[in-house]
Protein backbone atom coordinates (compact mmCIF):
# COMPACT_ATOMS: atom_id res chain seq x y z
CA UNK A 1 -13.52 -17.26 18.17
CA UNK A 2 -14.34 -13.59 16.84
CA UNK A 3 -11.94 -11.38 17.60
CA UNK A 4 -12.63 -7.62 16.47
CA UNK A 5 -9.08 -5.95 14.87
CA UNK A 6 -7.61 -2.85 16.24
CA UNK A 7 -7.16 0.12 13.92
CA UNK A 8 -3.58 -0.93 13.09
CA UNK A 9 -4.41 -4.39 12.25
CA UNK A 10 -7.58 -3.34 10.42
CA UNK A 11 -4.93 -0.81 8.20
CA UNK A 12 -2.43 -4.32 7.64
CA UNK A 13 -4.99 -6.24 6.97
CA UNK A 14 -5.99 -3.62 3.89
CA UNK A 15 -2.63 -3.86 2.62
CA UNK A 16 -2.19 -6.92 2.55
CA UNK A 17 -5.30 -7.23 0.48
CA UNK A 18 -3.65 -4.82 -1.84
CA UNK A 19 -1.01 -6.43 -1.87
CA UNK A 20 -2.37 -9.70 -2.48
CA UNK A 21 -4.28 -7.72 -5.70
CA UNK A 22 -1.00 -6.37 -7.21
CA UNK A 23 0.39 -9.68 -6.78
CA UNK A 24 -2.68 -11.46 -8.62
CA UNK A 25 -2.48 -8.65 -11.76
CA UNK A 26 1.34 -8.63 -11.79
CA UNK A 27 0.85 -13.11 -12.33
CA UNK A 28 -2.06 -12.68 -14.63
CA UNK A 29 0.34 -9.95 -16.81
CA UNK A 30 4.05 -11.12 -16.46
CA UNK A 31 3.90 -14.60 -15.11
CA UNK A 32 4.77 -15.89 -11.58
CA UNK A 33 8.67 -15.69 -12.10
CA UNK A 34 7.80 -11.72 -12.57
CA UNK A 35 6.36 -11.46 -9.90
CA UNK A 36 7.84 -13.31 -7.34
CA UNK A 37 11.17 -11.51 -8.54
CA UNK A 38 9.52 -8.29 -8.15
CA UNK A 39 7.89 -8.87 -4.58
CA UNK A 40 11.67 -9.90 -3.79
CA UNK A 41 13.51 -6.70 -5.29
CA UNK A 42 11.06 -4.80 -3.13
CA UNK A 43 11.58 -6.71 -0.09
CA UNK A 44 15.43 -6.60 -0.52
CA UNK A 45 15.40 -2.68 -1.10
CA UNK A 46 12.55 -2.28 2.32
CA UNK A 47 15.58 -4.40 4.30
CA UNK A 48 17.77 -2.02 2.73
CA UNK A 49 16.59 1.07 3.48
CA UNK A 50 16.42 1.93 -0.33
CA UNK A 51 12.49 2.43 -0.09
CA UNK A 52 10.63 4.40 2.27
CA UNK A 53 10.25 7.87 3.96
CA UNK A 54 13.43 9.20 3.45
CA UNK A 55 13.46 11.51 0.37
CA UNK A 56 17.15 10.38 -0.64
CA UNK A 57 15.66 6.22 -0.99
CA UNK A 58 16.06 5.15 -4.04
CA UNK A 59 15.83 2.10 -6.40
């Protein structure tokens, strides 16, 4: 089954690609403990609120 993606999941889909890039580049540079520790930070501040929109977010 084909199913064409909606606008939104066509823009997810491209960042998860990035995503998946960084991820690839940050292994290849640092090693996989880098960059599964980094992917974490980020998720932790996202859950946080520490990253984001707001212009007071920080890390």
């Amino acid at each position: 089954m084909n199913q064409a993606l909606d606008t939104e999941e066509q823009s997810k889909d491209r960042y998860f690609q990035e995503l998946a890039k960084t991820a690839e580049a940050m292994i290849e540079d640092h090693g996989k403990d880098f960059a599964t520790g980094a992917l974490i930070l980020a998720a932790q501040w996202i859950a946080q609120g520490r990253l984001g929109k707001r212009e007071d977010a920080v890390h």
